[in-house]
Protein backbone atom coordinates (compact mmCIF):
# COMPACT_ATOMS: atom_id res chain seq x y z
CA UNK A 1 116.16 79.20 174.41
CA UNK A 2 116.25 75.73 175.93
CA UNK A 3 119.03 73.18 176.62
CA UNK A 4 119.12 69.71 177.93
CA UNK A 5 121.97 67.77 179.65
CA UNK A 6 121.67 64.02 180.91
CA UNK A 7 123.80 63.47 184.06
CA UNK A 8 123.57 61.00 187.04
CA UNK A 9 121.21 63.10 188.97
CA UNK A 10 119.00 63.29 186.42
CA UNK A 11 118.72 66.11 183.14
CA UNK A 12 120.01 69.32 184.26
CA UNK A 13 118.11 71.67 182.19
CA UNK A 14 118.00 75.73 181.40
CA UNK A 15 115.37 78.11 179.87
CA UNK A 16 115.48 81.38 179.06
CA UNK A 17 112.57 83.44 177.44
CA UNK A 18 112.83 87.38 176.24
CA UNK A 19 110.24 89.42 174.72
CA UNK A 20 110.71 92.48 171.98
CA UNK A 21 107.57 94.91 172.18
CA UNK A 22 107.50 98.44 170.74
CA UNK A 23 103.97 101.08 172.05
CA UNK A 24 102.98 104.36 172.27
CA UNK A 25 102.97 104.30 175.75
CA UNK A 26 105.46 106.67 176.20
CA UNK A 27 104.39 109.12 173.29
CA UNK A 28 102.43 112.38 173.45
CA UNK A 29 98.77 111.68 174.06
CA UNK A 30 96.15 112.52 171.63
CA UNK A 31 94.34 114.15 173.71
CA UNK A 32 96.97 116.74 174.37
CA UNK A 33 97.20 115.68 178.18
CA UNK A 34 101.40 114.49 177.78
CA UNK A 35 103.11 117.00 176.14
CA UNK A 36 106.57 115.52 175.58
CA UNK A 37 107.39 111.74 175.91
CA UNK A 38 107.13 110.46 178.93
CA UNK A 39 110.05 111.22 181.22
CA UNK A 40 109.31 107.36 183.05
CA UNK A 41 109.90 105.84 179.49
CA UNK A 42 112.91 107.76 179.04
CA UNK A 43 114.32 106.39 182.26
CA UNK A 44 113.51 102.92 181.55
CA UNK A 45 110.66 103.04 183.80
CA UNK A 46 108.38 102.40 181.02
CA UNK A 47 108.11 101.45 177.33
CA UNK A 48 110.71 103.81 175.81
CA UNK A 49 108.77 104.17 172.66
CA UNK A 50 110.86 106.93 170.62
CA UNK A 51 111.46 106.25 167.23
CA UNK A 52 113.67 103.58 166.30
CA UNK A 53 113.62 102.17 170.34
CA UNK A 54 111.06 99.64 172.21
CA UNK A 55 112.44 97.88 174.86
CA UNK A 56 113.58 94.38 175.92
CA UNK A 57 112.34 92.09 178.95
CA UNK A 58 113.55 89.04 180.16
CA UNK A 59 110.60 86.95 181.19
CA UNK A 60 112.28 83.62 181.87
CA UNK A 61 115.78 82.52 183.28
CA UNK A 62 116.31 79.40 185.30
CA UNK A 63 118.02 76.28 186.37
CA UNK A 64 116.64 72.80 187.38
CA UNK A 65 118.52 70.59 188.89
CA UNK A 66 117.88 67.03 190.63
CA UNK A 67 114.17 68.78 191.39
CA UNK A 68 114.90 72.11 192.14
CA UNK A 69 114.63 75.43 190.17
CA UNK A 70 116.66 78.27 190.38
CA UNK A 71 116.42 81.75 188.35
CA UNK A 72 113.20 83.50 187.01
CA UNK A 73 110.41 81.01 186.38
CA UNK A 74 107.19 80.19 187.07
CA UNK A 75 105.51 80.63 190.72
CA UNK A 76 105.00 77.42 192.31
CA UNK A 77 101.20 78.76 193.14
CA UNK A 78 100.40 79.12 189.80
CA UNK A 79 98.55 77.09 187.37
CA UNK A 80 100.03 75.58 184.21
CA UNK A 81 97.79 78.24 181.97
CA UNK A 82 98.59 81.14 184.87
CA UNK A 83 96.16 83.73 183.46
CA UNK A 84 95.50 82.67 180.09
CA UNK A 85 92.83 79.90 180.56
CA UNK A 86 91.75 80.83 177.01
CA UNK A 87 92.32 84.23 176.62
CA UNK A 88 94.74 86.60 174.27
CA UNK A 89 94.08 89.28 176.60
CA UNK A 90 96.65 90.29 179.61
CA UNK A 91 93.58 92.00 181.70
CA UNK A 92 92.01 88.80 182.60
CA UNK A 93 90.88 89.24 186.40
CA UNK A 94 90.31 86.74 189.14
CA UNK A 95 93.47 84.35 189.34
CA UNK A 96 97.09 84.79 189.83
CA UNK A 97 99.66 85.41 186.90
CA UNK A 98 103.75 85.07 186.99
CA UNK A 99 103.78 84.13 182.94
CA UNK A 100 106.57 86.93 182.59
CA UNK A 101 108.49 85.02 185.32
CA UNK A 102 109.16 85.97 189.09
CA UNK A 103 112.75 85.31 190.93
CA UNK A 104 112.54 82.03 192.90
CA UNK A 105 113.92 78.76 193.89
CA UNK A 106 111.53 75.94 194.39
CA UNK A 107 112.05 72.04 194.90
CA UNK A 108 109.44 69.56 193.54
CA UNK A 109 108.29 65.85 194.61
CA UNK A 110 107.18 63.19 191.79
CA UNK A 111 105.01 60.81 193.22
CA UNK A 112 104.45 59.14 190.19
CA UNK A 113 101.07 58.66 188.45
CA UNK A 114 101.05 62.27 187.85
CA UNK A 115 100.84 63.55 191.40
CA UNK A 116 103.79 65.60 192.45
CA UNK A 117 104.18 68.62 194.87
CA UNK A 118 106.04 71.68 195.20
CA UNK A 119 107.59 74.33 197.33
CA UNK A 120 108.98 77.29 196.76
CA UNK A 121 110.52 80.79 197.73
CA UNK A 122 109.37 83.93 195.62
CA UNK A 123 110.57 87.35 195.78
CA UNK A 124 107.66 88.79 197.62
CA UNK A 125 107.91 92.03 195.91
CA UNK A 126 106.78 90.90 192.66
CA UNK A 127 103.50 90.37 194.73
CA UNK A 128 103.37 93.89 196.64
CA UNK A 129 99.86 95.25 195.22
CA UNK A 130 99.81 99.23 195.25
CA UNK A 131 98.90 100.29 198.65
CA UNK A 132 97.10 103.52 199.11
CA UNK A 133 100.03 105.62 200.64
CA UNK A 134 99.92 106.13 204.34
CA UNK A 135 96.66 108.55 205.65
CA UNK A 136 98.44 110.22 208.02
CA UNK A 137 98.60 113.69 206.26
CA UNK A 138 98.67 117.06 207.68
CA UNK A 139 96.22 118.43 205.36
CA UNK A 140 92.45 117.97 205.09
CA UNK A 141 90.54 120.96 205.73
CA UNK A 142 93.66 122.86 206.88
CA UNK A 143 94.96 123.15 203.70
CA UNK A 144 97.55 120.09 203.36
CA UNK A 145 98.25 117.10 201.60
CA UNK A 146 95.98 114.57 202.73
CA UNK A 147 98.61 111.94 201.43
CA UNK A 148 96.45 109.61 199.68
CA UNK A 149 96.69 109.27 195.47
CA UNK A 150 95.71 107.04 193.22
CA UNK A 151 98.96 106.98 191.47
CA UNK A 152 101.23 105.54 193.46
CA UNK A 153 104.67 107.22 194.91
CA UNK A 154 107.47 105.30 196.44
CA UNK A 155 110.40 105.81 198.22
CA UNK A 156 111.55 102.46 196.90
CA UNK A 157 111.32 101.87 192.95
CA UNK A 158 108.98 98.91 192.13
CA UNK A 159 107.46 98.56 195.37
CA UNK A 160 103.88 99.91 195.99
CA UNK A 161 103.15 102.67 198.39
CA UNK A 162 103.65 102.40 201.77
CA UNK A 163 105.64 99.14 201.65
CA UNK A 164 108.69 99.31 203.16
CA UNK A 165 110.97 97.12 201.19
CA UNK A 166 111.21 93.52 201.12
CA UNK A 167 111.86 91.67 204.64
CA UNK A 168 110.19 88.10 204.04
CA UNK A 169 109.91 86.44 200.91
CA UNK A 170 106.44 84.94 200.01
CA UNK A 171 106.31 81.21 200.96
CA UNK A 172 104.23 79.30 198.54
CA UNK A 173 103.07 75.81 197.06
CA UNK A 174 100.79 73.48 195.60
CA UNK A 175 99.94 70.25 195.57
CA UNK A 176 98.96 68.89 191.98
CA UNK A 177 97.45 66.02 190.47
CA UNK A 178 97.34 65.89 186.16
CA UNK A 179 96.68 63.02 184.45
CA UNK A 180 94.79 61.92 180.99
CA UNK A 181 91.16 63.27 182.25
CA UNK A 182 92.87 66.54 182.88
CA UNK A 183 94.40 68.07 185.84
CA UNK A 184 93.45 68.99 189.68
CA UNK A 185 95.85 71.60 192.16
CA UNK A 186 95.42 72.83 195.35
CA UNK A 187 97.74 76.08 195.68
CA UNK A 188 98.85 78.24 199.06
CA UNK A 189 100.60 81.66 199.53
CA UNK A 190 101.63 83.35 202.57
CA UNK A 191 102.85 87.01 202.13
CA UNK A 192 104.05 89.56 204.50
CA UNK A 193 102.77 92.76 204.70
CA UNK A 194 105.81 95.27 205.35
CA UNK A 195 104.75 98.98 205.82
CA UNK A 196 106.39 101.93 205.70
CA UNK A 197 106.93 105.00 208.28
CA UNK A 198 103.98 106.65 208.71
CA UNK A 199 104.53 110.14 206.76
CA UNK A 200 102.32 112.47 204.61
CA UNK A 201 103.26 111.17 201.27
CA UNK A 202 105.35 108.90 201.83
CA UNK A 203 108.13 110.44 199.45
CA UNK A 204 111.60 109.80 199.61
CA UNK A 205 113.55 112.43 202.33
CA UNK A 206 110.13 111.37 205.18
CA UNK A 207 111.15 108.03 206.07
CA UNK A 208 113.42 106.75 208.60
CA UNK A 209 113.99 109.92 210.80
CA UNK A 210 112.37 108.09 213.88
CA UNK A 211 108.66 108.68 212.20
CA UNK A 212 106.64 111.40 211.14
CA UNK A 213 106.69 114.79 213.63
CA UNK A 214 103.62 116.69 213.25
CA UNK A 215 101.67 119.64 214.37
CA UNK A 216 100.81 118.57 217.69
CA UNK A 217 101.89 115.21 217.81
CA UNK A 218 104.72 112.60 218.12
CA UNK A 219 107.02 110.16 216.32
CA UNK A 220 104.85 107.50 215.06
CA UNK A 221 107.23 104.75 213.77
CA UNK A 222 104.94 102.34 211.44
CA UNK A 223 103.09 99.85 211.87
CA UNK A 224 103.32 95.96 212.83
CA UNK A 225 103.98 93.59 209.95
CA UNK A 226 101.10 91.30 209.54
CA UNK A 227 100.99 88.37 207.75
CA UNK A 228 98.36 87.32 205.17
CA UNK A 229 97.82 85.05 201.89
CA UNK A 230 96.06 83.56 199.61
CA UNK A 231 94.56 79.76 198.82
CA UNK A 232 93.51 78.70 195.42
CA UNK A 233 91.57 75.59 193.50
CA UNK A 234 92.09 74.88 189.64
CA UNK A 235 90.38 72.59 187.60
CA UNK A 236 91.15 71.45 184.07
CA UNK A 237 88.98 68.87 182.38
CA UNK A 238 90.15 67.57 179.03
CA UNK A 239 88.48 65.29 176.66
CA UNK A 240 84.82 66.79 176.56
CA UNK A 241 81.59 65.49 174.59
CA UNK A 242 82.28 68.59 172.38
CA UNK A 243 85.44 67.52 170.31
CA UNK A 244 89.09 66.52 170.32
CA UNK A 245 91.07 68.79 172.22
CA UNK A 246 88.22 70.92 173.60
CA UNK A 247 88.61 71.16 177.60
CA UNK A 248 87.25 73.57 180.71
CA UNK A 249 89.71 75.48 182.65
CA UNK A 250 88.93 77.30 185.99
CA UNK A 251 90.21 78.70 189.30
CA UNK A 252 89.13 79.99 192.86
CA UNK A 253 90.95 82.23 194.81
CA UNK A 254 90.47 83.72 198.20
CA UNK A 255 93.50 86.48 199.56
CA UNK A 256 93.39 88.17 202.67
CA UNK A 257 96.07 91.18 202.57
CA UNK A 258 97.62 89.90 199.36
CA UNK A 259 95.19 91.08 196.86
CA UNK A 260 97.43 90.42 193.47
CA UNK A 261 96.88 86.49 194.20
CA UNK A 262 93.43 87.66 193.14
CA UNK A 263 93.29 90.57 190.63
CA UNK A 264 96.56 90.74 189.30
CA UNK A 265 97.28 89.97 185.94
CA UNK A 266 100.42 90.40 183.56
CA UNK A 267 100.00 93.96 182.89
CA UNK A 268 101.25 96.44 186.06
CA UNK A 269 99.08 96.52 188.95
CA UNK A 270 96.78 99.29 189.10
CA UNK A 271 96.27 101.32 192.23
CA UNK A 272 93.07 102.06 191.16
CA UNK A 273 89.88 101.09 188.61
CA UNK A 274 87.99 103.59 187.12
CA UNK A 275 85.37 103.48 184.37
CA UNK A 276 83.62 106.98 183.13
CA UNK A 277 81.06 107.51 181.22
CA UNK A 278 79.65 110.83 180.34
CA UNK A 279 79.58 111.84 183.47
CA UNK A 280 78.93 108.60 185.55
CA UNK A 281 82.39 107.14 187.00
CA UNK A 282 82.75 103.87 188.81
CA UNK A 283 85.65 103.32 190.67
CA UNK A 284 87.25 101.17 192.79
CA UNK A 285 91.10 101.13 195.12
CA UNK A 286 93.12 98.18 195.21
CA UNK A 287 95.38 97.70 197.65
CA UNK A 288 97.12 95.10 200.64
CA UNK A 289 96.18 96.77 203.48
CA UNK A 290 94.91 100.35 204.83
CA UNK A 291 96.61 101.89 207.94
CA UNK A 292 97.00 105.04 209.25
CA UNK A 293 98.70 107.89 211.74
CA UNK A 294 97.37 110.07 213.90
CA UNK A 295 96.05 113.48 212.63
CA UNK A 296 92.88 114.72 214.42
CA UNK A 297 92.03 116.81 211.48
CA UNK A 298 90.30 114.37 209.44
CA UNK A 299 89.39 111.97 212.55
CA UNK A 300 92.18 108.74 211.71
CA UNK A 301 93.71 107.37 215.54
CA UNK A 302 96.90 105.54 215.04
CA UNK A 303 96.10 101.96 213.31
CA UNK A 304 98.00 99.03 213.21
CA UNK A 305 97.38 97.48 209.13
CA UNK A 306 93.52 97.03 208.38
CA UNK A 307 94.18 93.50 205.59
CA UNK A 308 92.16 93.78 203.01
CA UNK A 309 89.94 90.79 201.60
CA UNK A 310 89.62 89.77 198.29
CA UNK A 311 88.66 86.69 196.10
CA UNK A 312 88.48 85.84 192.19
CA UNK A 313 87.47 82.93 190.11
CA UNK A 314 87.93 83.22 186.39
CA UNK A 315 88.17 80.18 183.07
CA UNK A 316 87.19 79.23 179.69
CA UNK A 317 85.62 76.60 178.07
CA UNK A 318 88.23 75.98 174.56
CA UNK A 319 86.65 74.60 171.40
CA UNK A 320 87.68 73.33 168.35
CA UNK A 321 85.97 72.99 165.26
CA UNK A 322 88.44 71.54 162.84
CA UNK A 323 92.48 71.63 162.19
CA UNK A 324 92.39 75.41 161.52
CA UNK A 325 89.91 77.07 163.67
CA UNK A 326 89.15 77.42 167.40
CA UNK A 327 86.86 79.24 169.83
CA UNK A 328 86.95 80.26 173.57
CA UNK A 329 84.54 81.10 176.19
CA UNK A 330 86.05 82.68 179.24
CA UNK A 331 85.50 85.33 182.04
CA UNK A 332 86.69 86.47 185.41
CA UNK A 333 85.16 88.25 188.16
CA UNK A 334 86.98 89.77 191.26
CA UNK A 335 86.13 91.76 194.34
CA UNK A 336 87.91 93.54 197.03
CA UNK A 337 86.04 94.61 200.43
CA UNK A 338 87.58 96.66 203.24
CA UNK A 339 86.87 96.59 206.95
CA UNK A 340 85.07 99.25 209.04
CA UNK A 341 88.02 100.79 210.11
CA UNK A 342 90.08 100.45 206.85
CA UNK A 343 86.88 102.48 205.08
CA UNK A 344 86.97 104.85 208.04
CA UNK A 345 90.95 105.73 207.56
CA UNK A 346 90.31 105.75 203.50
CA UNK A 347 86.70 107.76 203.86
CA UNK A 348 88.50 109.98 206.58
CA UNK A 349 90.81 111.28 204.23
CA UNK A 350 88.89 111.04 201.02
CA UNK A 351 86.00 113.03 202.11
CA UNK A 352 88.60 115.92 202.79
CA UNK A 353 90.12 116.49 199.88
CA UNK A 354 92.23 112.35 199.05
CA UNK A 355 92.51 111.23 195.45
CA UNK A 356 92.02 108.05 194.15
CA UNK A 357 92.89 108.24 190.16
CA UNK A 358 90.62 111.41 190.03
CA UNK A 359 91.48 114.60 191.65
CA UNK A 360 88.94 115.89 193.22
CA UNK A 361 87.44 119.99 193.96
CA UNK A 362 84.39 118.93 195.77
CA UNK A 363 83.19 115.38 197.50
CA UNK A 364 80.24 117.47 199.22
CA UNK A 365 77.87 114.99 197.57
CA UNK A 366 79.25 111.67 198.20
CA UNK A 367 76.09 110.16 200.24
CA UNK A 368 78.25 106.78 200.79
CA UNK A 369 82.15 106.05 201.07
CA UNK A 370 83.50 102.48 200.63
CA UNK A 371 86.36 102.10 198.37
CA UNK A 372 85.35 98.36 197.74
CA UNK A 373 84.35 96.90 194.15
CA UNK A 374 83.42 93.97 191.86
CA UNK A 375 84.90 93.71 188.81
CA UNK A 376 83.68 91.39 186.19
CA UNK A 377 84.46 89.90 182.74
CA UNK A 378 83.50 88.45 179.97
CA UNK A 379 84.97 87.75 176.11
CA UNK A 380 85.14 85.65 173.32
CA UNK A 381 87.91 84.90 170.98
CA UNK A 382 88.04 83.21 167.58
CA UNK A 383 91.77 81.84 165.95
CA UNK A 384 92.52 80.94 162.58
CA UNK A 385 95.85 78.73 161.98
CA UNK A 386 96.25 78.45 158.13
CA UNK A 387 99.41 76.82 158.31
CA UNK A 388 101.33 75.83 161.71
CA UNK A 389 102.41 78.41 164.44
CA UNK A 390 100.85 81.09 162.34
CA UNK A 391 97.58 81.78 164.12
CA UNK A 392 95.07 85.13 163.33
CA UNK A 393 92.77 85.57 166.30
CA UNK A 394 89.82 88.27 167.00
CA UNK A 395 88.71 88.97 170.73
CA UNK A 396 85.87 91.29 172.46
CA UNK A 397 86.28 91.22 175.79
CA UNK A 398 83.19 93.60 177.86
CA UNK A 399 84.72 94.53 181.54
CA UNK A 400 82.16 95.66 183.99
CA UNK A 401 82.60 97.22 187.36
CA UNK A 402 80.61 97.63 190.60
CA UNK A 403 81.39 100.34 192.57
CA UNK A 404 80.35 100.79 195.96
CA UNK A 405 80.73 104.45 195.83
CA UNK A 406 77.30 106.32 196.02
CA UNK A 407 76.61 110.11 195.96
CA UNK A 408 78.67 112.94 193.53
CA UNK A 409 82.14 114.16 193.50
CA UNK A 410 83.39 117.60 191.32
CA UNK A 411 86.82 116.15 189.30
CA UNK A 412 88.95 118.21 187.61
CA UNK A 413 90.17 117.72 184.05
CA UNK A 414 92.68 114.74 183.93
CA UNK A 415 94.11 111.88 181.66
CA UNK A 416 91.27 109.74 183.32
CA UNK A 417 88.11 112.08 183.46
CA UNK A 418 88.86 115.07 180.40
CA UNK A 419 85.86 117.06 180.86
CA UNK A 420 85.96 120.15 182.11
CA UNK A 421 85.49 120.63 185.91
CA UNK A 422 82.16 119.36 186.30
CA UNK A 423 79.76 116.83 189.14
CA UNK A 424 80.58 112.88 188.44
CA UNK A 425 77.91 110.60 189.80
CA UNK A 426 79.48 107.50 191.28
CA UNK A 427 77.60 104.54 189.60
CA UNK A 428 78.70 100.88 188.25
CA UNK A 429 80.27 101.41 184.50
CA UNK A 430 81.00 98.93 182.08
CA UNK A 431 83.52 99.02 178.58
CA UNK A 432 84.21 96.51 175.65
CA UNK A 433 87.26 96.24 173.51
CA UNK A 434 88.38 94.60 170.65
CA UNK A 435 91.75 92.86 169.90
CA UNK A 436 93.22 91.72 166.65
CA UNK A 437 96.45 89.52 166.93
CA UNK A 438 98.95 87.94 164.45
CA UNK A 439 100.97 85.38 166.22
CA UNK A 440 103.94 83.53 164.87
CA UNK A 441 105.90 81.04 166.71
CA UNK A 442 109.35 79.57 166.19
């Protein structure tokens, strides 16, 4: 829905953009792992995918006004093609994506000749990655949780673990130039990290009663906010030797402590990757930052937020071959690295009996720990528009990740790994998929 109005400061104009979808998500699994529909879905949590529901989302809602923007739009650090340089899918890694909107307000300056700038205010949790909860556990060898999991628990709904709510909104911009020959933007985020009380699980009921008392030791508080961010360079060059309308998209990224400006996509944020097969897994944790309370049992010292670092680049190169059909090129690659301490705190508690997507009877045989990975991908798509805004399109897409786990672990049967208990050797994994689309605009 869009609507126009011409006044004396200039045209006052509104958007709004909802989506319909309907998914299995929330049905029993075929492999027998979900018994009943998913109580998440039921809540509204997820896709409530019953028969005769689906859900509703509201992707878009804003105001602009003599050069500002109020209401759900667009971040002001993202590109004009967000995470869709040439893709269908909503996987693509290495960039930033807020195509289903993010709450803001944001001014912009027209320079004329193209060039224009623009500032803005986003709600910062939109951009809270999943943390690994707080590894500050009483557990470990003792028999205890060690309070680190793959999937994610929080005390506050839609945050990641470990964040404590939202205290500073994420200050971002760009500066843009996009003319005939295609278009150039500069893009910067700061973000602030905001953790939690340290606590074993962080779980609702363990915050805010002056820390975490354990065993032997003393309130603990949390940690120091830290501040990090993210800087990004996109590129889009139009009018190419190969055709009318063919053009190259691309992006850098760097993040330090804000690692969606770099991985995250559309879809919800993982805490974790993983990629089995047979019996070799690769895996990888993605989080903000790693930090941790003190519990001589598995060897973590109180630590103030370890950042973690990240970067991405990802684009296409679009091709058409007549009126009706069209061809893209495109790919991503991203990586995550943790500090020596960060890997410490994670390895600490890992090596003891943690989680991370898998749970795990044994990690006697992991020979080396380092949650850190590369992921990287690559796909093609082909579209066929018979008549316009009717478009069939067929994409592979092959995802491959690095992990920079080494050794074996013993997993027990889950949703991710459904063999029976049995040794996983950690080793890089790659997995292709298929999508078939019919898209009809109005």
């Amino acid at each position: 829905m869009h609507q126009g109005t011409a006044t004396e400061y200039g045209v006052v104009r509104t958007f709004g953009q909802a989506d319909f979808q309907f998914s299995t998500f929330g049905g029993t699994s075929s492999l027998g792992v979900a018994g009943s529909v998913s109580t998440a879905a039921v809540q509204g949590q997820l896709n409530n995918d019953t028969a005769g529901n689906g859900y509703v989302a509201v992707e878009f809602a804003f105001v602009q006004f003599a050069g500002f923007t109020f209401g759900k739009s667009a971040s002001a650090y993202a590109t004009p093609w967000h995470g869709y340089p040439g893709n269908n899918t909503s996987f693509l890694v290495g960039g930033y994506d807020s195509v289903t909107g993010i709450n803001n307000i944001q001014y912009t300056w027209q320079f004329g000749n193209g060039v224009s700038a623009t500032l803005g205010i986003d709600d910062s949790s939109a951009n809270n990655f999943n943390r690994t909860q707080i590894i500050n556990a009483i557990g470990g060898a003792a028999g205890g949780s060690i309070g680190f999991t793959g999937a994610c628990t929080s005390f506050i709904t839609g945050e990641g673990c470990a964040y404590g709510g939202t205290s500073v909104p994420d200050f971002v911009g760009n500066i843009r130039v996009d003319q005939a020959w295609g278009l150039f933007q500069l893009s910067g985020a700061i973000h602030d990290d905001h953790a939690g009380y340290f606590a074993t699980a962080n779980l609702a009921g363990s915050q805010f009663v002056g820390g975490l008392s354990q065993a032997g030791a003393i309130n603990f508080g949390h940690p120091d906010d830290k501040y990090g961010g993210a800087v990004m360079a996109a590129l889009q060059i139009k009018n190419i030797p190969t055709g009318a309308g063919d053009d190259i998209k691309m992006s850098g990224s760097w993040s330090l402590g804000a690692s969606k400006y770099v991985l995250g996509t559309s879809s919800p944020d993982p805490s974790s990757f993983a990629i089995y097969k047979g019996t070799r897994l690769a895996m990888g944790v993605t989080t903000d930052s790693i930090y941790s309370g003190a519990n001589a049992a598995i060897g973590n010292p109180v630590t103030q937020q370890q950042l973690t670092r990240g970067w991405g680049f990802n684009g296409a190169f679009n091709h058409n071959w007549d009126p009706y059909w069209s061809t893209s090129l495109f790919g991503g690659i991203a990586r995550l690295s943790y500090n020596a301490t960060a890997k410490a705190i994670w390895c600490n508690s890992y090596l003891l009996g943690g989680t991370s997507g898998i749970t795990a009877a044994s990690v006697a045989g992991v020979t080396n720990c380092d949650p850190g990975f590369t992921i990287s991908e690559i796909g093609l798509v082909t579209r066929w528009t018979p008549v316009k805004n009717l478009t069939f399109s067929a994409e592979v897409l092959y995802a491959y990740l690095k992990t920079n786990m080494a050794g074996t672990v013993v997993a027990t049967p889950s949703s991710a790994l459904p063999l029976a208990t049995t040794a996983y050797t950690y080793g890089s994994n790659g997995t292709t998929s298929l999508n078939l689309r019919v898209q009809r605009n109005f």
